[in-house]
Structure formats: structure tokens, C-alpha cells
C-alpha atoms as a PDB file:
ATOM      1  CA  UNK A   1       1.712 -15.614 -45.986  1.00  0.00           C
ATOM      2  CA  UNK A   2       2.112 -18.606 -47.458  1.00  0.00           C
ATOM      3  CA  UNK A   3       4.978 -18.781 -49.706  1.00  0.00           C
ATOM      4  CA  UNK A   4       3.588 -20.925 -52.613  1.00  0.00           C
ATOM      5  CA  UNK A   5       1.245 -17.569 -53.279  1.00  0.00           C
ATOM      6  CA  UNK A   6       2.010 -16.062 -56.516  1.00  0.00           C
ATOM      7  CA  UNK A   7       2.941 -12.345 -56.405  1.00  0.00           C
ATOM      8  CA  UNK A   8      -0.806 -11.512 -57.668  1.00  0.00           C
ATOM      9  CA  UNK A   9      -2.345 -13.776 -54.668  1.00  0.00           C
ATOM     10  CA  UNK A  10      -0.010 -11.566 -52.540  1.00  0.00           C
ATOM     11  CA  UNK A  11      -0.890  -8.322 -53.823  1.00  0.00           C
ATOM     12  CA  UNK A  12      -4.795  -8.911 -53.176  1.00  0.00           C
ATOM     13  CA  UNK A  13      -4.423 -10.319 -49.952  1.00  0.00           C
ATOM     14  CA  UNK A  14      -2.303  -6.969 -49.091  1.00  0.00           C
ATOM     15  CA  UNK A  15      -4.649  -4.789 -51.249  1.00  0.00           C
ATOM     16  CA  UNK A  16      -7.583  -6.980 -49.099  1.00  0.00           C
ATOM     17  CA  UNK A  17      -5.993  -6.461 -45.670  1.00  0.00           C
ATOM     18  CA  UNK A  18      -5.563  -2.866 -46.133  1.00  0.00           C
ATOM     19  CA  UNK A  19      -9.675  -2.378 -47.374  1.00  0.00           C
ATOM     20  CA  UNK A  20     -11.065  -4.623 -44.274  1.00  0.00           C
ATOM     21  CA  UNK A  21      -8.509  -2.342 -41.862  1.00  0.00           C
ATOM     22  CA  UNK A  22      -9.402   0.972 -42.900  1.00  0.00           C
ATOM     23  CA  UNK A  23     -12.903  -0.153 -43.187  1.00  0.00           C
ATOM     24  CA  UNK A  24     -13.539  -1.471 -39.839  1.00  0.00           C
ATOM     25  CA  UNK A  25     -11.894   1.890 -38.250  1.00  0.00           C
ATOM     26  CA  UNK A  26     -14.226   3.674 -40.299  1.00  0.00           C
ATOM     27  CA  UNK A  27     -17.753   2.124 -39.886  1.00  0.00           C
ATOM     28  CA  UNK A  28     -17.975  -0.054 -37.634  1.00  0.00           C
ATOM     29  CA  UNK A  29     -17.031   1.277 -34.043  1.00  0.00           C
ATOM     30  CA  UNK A  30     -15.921  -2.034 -33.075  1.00  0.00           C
ATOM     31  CA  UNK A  31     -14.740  -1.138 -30.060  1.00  0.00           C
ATOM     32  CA  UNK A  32     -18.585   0.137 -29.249  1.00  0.00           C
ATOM     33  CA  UNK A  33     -19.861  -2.765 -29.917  1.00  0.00           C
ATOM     34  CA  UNK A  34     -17.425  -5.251 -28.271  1.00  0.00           C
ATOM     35  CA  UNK A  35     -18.794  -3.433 -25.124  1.00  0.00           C
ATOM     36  CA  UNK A  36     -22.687  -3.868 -26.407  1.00  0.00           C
ATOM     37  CA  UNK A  37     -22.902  -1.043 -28.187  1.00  0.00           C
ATOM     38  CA  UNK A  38     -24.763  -0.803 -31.822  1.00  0.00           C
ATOM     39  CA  UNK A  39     -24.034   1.363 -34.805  1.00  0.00           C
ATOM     40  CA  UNK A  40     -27.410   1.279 -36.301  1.00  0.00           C
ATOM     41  CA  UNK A  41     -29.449   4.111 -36.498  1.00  0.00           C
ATOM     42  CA  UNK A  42     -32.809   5.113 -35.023  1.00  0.00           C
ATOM     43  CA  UNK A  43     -34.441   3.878 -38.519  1.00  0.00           C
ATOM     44  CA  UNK A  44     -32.117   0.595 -38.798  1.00  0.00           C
ATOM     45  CA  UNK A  45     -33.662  -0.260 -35.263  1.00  0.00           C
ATOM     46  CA  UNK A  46     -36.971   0.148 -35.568  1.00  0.00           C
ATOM     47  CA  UNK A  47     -36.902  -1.661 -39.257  1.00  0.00           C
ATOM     48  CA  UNK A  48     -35.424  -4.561 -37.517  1.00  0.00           C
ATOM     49  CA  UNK A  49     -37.295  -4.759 -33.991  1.00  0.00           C
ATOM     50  CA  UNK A  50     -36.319  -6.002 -31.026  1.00  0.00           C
ATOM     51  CA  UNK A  51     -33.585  -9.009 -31.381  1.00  0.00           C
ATOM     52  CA  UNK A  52     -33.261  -9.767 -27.918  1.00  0.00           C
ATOM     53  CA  UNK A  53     -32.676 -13.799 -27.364  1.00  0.00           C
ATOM     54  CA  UNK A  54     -32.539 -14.090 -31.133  1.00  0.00           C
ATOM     55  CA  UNK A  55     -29.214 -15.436 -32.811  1.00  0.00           C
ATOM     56  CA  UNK A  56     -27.972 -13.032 -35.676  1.00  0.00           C
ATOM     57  CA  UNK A  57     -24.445 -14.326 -36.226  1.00  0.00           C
ATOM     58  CA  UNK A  58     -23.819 -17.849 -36.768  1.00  0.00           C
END
């Protein structure tokens, strides 16, 4: 971290860190869906129809 933070800027960066960690285990499967994998459900997928050759993340 950068050392001009204050000790509050710290403390939510940690507190931050810690959230998107724990988070990402929990939801996400990221490891699923490095390898093309999806963690929507059967609903989520037909609500959103097929994506193929479409750009989602910019």
C-alpha cells in the first residue's frame, strides 16, 4: 500500500480486500468459468438468451 494512506484508507482497503476474497470463493466459481463455464441458472439463461458473438465485458 501506499504509504501516504491514512490509517482509515488502510483499514477499508483491508476491510475491502477481505469482502472481494471471500466473495469471489463464494459465488462466483471462478475457476468454472476461467475454463468457460457459467454460474447462472437455468432461469438467468433463458432471461438473457443466447450471447454468443456478443461482447458483455468491456
Amino acid at each position: 500500500m501506499n504509504d501516504n494512506f491514512s490509517l482509515e484508507e488502510k483499514s477499508n482497503q483491508e476491510l475491502w480486500d477481505n469482502r472481494i476474497s471471500n466473495h469471489m470463493k463464494s459465488w462466483y466459481d471462478i475457476n468454472n468459468f476461467k475454463k468457460g463455464g457459467s454460474s447462472l441458472d437455468e432461469i438467468q439463461i433463458n432471461e438473457v438468451g443466447n450471447v454468443n458473438g456478443k461482447h458483455l465485458l468491456s
